[in-house]
PDB file of N, CA and C in Angstrom:
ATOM      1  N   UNK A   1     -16.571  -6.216  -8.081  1.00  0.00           N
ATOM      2  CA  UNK A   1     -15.963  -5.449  -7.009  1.00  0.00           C
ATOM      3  C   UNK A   1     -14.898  -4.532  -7.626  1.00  0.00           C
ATOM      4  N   UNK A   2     -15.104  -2.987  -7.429  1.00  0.00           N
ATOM      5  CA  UNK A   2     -14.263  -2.499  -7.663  1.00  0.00           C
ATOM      6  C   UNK A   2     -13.255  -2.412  -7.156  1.00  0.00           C
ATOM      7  N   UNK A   3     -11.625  -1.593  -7.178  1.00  0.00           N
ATOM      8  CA  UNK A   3     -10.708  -1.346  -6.621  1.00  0.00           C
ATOM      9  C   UNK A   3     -10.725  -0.730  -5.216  1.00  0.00           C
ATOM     10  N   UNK A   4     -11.619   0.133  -5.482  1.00  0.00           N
ATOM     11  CA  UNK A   4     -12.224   0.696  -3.978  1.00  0.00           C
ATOM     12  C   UNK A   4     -12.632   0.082  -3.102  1.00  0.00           C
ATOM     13  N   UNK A   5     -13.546  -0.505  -3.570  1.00  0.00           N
ATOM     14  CA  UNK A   5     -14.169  -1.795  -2.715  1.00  0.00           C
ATOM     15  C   UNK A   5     -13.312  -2.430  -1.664  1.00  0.00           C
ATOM     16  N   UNK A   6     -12.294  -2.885  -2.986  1.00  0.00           N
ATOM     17  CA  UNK A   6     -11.581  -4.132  -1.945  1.00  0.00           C
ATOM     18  C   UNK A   6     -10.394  -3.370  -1.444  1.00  0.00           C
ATOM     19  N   UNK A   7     -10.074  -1.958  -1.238  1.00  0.00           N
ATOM     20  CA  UNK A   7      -9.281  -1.057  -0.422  1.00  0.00           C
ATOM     21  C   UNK A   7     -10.221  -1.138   0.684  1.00  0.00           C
ATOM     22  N   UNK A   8     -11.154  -0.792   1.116  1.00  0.00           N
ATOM     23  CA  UNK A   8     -12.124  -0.731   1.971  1.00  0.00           C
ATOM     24  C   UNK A   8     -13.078  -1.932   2.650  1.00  0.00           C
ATOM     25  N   UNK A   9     -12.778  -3.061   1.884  1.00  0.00           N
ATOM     26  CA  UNK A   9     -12.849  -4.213   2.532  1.00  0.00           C
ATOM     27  C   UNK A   9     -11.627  -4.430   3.504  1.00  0.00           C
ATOM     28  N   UNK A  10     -10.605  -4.193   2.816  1.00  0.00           N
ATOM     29  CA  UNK A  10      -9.080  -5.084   2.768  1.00  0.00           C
ATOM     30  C   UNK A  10      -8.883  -4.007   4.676  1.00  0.00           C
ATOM     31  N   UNK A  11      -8.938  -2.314   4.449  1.00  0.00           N
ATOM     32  CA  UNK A  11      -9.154  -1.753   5.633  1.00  0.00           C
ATOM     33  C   UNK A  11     -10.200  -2.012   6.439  1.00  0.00           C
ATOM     34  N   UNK A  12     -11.415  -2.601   6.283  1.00  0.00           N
ATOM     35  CA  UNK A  12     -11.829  -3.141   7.356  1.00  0.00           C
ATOM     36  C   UNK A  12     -11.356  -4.593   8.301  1.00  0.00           C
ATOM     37  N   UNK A  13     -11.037  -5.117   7.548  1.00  0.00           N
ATOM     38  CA  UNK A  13     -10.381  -6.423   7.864  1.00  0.00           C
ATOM     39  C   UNK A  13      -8.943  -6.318   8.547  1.00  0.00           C
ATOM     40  N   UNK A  14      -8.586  -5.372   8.400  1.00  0.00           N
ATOM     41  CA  UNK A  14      -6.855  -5.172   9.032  1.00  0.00           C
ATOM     42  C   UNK A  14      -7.412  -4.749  10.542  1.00  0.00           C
ATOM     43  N   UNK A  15      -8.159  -3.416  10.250  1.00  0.00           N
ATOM     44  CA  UNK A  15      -8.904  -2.807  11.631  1.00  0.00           C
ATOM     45  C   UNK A  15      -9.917  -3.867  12.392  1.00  0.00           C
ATOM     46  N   UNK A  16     -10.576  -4.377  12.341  1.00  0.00           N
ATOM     47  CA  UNK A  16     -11.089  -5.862  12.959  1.00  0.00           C
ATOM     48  C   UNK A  16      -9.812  -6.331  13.653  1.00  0.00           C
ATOM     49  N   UNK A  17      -8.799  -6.948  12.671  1.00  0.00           N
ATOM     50  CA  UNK A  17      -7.921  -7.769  13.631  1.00  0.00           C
ATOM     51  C   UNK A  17      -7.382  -7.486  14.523  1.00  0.00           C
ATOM     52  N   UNK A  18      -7.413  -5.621  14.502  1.00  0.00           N
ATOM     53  CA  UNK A  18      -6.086  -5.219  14.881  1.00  0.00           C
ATOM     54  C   UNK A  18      -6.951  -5.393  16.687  1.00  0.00           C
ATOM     55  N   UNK A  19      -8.047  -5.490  16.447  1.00  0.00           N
ATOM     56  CA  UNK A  19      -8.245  -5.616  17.956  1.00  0.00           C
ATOM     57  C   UNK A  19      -8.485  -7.266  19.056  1.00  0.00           C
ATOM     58  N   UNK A  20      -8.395  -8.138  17.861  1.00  0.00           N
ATOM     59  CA  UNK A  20      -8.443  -9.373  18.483  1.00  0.00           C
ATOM     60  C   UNK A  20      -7.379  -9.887  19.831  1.00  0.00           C
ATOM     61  N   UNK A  21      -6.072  -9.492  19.075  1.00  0.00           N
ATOM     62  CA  UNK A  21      -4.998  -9.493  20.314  1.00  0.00           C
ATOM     63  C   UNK A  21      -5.285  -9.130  21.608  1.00  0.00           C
ATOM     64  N   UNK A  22      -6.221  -8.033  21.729  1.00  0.00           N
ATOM     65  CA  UNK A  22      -6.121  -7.713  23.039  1.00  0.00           C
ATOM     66  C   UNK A  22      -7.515  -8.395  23.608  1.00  0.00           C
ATOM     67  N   UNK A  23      -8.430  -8.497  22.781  1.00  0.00           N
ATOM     68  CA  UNK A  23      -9.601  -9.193  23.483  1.00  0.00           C
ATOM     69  C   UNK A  23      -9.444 -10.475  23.774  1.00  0.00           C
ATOM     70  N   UNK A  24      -8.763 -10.898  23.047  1.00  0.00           N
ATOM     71  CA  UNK A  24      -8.014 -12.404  23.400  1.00  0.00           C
ATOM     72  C   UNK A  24      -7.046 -12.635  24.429  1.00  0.00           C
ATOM     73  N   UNK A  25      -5.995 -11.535  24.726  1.00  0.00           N
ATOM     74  CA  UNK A  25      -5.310 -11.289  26.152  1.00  0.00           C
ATOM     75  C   UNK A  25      -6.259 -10.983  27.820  1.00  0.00           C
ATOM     76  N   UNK A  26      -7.162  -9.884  27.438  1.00  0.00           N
ATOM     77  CA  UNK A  26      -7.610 -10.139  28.417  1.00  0.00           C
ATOM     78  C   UNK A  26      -8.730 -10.966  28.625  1.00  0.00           C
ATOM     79  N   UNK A  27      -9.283 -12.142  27.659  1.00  0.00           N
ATOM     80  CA  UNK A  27     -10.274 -13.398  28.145  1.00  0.00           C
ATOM     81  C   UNK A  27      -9.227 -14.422  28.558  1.00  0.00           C
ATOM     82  N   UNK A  28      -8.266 -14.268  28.060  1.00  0.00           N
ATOM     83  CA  UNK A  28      -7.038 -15.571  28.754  1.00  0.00           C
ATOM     84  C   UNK A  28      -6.593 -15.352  30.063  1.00  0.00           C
ATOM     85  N   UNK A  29      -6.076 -14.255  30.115  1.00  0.00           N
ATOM     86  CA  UNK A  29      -5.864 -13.557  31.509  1.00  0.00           C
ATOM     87  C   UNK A  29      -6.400 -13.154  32.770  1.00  0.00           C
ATOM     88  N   UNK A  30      -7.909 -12.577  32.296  1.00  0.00           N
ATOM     89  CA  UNK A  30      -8.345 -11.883  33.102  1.00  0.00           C
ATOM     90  C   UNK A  30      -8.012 -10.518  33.349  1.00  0.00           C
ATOM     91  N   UNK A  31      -6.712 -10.486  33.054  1.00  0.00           N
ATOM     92  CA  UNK A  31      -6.153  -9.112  33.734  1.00  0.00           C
ATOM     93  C   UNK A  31      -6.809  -7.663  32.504  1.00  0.00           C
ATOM     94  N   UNK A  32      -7.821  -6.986  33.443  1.00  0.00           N
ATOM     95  CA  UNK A  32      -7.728  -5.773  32.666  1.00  0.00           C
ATOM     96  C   UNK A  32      -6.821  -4.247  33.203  1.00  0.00           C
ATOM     97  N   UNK A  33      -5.814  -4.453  34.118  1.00  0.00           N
ATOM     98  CA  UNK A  33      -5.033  -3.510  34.544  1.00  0.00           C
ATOM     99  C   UNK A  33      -4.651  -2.389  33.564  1.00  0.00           C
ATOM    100  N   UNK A  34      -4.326  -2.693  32.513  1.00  0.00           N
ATOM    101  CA  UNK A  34      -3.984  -1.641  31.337  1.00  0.00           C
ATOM    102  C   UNK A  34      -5.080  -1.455  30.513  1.00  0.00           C
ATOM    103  N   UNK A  35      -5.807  -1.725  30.410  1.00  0.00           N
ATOM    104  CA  UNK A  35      -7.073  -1.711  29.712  1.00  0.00           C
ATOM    105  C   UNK A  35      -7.439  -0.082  29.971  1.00  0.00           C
ATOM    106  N   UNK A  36      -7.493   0.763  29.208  1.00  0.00           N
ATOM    107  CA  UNK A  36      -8.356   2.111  30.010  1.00  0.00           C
ATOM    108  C   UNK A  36      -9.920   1.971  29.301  1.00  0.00           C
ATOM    109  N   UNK A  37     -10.615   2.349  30.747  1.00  0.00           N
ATOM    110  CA  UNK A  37     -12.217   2.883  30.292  1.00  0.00           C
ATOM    111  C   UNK A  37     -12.681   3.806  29.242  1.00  0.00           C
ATOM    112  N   UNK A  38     -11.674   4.358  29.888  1.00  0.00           N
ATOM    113  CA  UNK A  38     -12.036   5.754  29.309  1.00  0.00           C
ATOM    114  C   UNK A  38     -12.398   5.123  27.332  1.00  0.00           C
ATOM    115  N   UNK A  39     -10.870   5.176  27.038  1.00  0.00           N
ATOM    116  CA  UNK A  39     -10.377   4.919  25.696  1.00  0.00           C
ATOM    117  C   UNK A  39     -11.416   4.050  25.187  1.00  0.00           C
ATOM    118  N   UNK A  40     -11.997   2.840  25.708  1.00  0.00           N
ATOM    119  CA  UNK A  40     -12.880   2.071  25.074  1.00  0.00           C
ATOM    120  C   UNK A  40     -14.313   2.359  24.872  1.00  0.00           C
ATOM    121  N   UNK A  41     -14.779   3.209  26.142  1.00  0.00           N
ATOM    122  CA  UNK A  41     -16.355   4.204  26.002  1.00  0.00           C
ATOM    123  C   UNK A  41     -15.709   5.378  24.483  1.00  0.00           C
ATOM    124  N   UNK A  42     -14.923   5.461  24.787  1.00  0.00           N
ATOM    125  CA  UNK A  42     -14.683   6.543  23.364  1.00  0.00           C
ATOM    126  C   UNK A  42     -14.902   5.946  21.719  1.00  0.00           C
ATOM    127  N   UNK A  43     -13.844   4.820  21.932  1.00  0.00           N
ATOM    128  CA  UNK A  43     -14.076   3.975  20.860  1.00  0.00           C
ATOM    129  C   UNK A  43     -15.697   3.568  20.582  1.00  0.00           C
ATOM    130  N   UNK A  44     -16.145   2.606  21.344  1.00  0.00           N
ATOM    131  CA  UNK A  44     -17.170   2.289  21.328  1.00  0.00           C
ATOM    132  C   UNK A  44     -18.249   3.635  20.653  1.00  0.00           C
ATOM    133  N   UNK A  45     -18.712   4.799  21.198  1.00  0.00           N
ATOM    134  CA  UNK A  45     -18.994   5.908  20.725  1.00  0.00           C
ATOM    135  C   UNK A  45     -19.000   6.311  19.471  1.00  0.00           C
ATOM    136  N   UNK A  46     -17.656   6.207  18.517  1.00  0.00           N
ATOM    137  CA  UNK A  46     -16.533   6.254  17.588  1.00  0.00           C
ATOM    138  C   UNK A  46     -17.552   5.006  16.822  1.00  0.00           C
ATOM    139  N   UNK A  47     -17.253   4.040  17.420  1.00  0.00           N
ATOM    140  CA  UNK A  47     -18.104   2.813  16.146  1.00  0.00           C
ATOM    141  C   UNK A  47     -19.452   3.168  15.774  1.00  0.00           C
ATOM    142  N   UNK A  48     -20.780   3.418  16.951  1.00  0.00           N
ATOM    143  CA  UNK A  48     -21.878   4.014  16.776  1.00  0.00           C
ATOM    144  C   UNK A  48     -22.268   4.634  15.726  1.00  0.00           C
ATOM    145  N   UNK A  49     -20.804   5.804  15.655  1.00  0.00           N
ATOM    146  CA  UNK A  49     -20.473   6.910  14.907  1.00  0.00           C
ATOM    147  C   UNK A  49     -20.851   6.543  13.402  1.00  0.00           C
ATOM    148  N   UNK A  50     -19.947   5.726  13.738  1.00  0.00           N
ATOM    149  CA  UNK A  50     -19.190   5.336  12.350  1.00  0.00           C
ATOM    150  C   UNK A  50     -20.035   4.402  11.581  1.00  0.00           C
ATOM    151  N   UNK A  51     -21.170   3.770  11.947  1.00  0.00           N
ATOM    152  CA  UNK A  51     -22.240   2.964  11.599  1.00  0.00           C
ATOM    153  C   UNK A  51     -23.450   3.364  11.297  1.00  0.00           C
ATOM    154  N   UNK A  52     -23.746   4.913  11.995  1.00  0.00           N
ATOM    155  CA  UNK A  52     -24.720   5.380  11.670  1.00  0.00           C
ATOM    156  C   UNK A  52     -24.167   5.952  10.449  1.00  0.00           C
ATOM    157  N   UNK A  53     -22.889   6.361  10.378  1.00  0.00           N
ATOM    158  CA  UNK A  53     -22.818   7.518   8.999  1.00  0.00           C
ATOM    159  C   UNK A  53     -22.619   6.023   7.954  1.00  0.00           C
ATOM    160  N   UNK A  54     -22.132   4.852   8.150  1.00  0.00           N
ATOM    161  CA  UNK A  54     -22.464   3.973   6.830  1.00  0.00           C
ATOM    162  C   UNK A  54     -23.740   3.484   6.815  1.00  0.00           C
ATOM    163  N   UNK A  55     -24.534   3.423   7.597  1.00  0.00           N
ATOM    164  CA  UNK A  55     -26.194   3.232   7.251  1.00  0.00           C
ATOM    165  C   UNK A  55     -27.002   4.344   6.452  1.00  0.00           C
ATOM    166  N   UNK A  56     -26.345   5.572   6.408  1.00  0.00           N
ATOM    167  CA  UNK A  56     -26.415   6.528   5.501  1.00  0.00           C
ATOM    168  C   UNK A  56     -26.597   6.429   4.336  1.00  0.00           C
ATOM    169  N   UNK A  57     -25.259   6.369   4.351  1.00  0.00           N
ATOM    170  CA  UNK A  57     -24.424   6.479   2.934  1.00  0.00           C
ATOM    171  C   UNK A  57     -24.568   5.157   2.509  1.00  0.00           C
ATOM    172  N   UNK A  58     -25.200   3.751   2.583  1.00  0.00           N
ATOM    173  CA  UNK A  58     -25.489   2.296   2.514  1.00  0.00           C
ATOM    174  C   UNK A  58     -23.640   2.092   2.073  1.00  0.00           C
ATOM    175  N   UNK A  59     -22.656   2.397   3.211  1.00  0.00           N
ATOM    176  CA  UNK A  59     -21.378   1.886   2.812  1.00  0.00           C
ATOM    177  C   UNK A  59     -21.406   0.728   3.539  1.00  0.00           C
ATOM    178  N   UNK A  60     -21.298  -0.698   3.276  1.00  0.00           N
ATOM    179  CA  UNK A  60     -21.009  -1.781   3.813  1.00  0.00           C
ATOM    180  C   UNK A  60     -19.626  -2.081   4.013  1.00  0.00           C
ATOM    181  N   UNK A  61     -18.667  -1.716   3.467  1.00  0.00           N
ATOM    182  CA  UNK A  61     -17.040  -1.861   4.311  1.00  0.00           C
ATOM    183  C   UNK A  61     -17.696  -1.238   5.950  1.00  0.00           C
ATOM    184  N   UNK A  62     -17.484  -0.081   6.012  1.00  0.00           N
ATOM    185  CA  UNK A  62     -17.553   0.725   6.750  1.00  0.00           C
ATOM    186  C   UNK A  62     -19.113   0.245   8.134  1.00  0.00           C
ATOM    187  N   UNK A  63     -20.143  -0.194   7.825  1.00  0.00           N
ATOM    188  CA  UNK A  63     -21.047  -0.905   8.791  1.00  0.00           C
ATOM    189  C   UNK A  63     -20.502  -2.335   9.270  1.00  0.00           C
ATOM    190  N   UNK A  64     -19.707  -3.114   8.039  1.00  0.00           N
ATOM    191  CA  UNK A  64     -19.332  -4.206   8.810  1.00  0.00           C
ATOM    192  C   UNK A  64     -18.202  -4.242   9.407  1.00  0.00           C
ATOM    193  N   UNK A  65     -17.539  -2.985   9.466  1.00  0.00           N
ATOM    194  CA  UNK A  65     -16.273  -2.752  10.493  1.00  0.00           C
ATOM    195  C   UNK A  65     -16.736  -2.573  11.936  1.00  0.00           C
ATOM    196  N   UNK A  66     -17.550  -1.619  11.836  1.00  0.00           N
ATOM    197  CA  UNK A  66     -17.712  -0.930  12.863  1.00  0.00           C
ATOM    198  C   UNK A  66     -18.803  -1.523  13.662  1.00  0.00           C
ATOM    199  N   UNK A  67     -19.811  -2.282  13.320  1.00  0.00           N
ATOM    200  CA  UNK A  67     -20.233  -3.380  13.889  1.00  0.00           C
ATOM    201  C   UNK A  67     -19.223  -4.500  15.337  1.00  0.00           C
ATOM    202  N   UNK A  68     -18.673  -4.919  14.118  1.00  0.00           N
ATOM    203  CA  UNK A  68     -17.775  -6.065  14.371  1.00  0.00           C
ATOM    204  C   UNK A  68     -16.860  -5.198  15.444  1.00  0.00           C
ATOM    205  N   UNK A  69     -16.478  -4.066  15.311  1.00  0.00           N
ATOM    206  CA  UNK A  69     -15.582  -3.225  16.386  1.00  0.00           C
ATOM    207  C   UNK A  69     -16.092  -3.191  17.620  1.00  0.00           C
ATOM    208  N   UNK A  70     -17.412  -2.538  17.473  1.00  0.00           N
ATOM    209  CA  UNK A  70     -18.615  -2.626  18.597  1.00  0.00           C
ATOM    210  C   UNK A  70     -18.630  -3.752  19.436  1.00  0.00           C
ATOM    211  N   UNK A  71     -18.798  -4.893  18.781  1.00  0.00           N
ATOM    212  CA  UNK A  71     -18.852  -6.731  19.513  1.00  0.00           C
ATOM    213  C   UNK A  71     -17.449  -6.579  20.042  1.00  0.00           C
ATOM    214  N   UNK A  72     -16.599  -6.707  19.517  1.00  0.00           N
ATOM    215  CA  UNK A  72     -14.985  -6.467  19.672  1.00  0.00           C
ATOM    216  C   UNK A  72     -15.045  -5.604  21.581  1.00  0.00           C
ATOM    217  N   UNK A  73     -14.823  -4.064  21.269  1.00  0.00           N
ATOM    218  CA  UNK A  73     -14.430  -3.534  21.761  1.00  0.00           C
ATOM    219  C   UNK A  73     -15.820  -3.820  23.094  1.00  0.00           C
ATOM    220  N   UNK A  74     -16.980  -4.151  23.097  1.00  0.00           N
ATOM    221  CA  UNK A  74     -18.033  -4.356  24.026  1.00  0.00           C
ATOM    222  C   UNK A  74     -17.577  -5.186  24.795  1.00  0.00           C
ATOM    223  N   UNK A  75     -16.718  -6.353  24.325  1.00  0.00           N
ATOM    224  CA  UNK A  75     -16.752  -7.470  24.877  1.00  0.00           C
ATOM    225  C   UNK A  75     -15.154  -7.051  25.888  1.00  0.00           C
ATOM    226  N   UNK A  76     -14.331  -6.344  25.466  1.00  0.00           N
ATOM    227  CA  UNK A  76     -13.512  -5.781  26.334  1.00  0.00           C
ATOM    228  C   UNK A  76     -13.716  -5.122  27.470  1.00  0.00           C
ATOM    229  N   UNK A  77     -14.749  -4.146  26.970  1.00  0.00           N
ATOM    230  CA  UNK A  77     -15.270  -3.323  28.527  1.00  0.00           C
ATOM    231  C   UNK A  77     -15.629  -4.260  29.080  1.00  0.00           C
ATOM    232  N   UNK A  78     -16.999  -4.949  28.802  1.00  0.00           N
ATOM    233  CA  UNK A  78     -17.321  -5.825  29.583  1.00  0.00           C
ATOM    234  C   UNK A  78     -15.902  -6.416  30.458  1.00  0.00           C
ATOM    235  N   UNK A  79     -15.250  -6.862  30.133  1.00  0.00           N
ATOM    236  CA  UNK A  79     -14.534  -7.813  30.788  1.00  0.00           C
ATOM    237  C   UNK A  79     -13.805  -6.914  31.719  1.00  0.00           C
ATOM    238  N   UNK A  80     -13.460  -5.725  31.530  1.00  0.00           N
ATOM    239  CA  UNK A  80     -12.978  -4.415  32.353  1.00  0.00           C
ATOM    240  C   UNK A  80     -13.899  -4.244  33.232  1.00  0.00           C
ATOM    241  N   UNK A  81     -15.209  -3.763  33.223  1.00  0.00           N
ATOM    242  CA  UNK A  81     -16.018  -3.984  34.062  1.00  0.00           C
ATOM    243  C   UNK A  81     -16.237  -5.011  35.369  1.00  0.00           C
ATOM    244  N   UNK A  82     -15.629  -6.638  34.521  1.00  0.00           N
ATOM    245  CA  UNK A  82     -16.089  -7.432  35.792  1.00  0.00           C
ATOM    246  C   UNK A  82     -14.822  -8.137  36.213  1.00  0.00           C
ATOM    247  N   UNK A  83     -13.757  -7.797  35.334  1.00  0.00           N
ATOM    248  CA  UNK A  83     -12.524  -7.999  36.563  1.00  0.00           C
ATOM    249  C   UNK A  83     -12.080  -7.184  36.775  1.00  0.00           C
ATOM    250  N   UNK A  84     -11.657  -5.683  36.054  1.00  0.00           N
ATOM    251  CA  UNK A  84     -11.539  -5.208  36.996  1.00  0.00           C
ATOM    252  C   UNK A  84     -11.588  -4.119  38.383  1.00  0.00           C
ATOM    253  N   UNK A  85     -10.961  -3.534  38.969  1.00  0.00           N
ATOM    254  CA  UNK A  85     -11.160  -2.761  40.343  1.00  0.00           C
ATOM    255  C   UNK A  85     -12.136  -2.350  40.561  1.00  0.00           C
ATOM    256  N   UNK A  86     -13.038  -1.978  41.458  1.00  0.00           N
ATOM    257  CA  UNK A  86     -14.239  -1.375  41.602  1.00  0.00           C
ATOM    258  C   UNK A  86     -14.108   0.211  41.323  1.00  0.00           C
ATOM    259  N   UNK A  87     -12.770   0.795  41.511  1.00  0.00           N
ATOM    260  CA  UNK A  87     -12.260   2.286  41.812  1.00  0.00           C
ATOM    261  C   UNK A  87     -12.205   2.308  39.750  1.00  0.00           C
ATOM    262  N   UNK A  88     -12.753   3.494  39.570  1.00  0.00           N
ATOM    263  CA  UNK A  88     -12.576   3.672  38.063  1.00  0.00           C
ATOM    264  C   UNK A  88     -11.483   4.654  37.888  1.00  0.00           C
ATOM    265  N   UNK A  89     -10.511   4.734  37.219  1.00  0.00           N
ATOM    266  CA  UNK A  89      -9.401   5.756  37.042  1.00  0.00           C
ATOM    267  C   UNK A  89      -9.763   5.895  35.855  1.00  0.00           C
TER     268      UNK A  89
END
């Protein structure tokens, strides 16, 4: 493993976590009040993105981020979706 490598491991692994906090707040809670749609269809989009261009380029930092972001950030909408409001802002 080069130096690069494990810069680009080490940044996928920070970016993974950085979203656990909140998927973990709102499965404890329920509450998706602050949660925006919007922001997470974007993201989500953004990972797609970002997975097709490392299936490309065969970058594996970069597919197993954005994967794992995808499950991550899916599992948020989802939960936005079914708690909360029916009215979408």
């Amino acid at each position: 493993m080069t130096y690069t490598d494990l810069i680009g491991y080490t940044a996928s692994l920070l970016i993974m976590v950085a979203f656990l906090p909140q998927a973990y707040q709102v499965w404890k809670t329920k509450s998706v009040e602050d949660v925006s749609l919007m922001t997470y269809t974007i993201l989500m989009f953004g990972s797609v993105s970002w997975t097709t261009y490392g299936l490309l380029k065969s970058d594996f930092p970069i597919i197993i981020t954005n994967v794992t972001l995808f499950v991550v950030q899916g599992s948020i909408m989802v939960c936005k979706l079914k708690y909360g409001k029916k009215i979408i802002t």
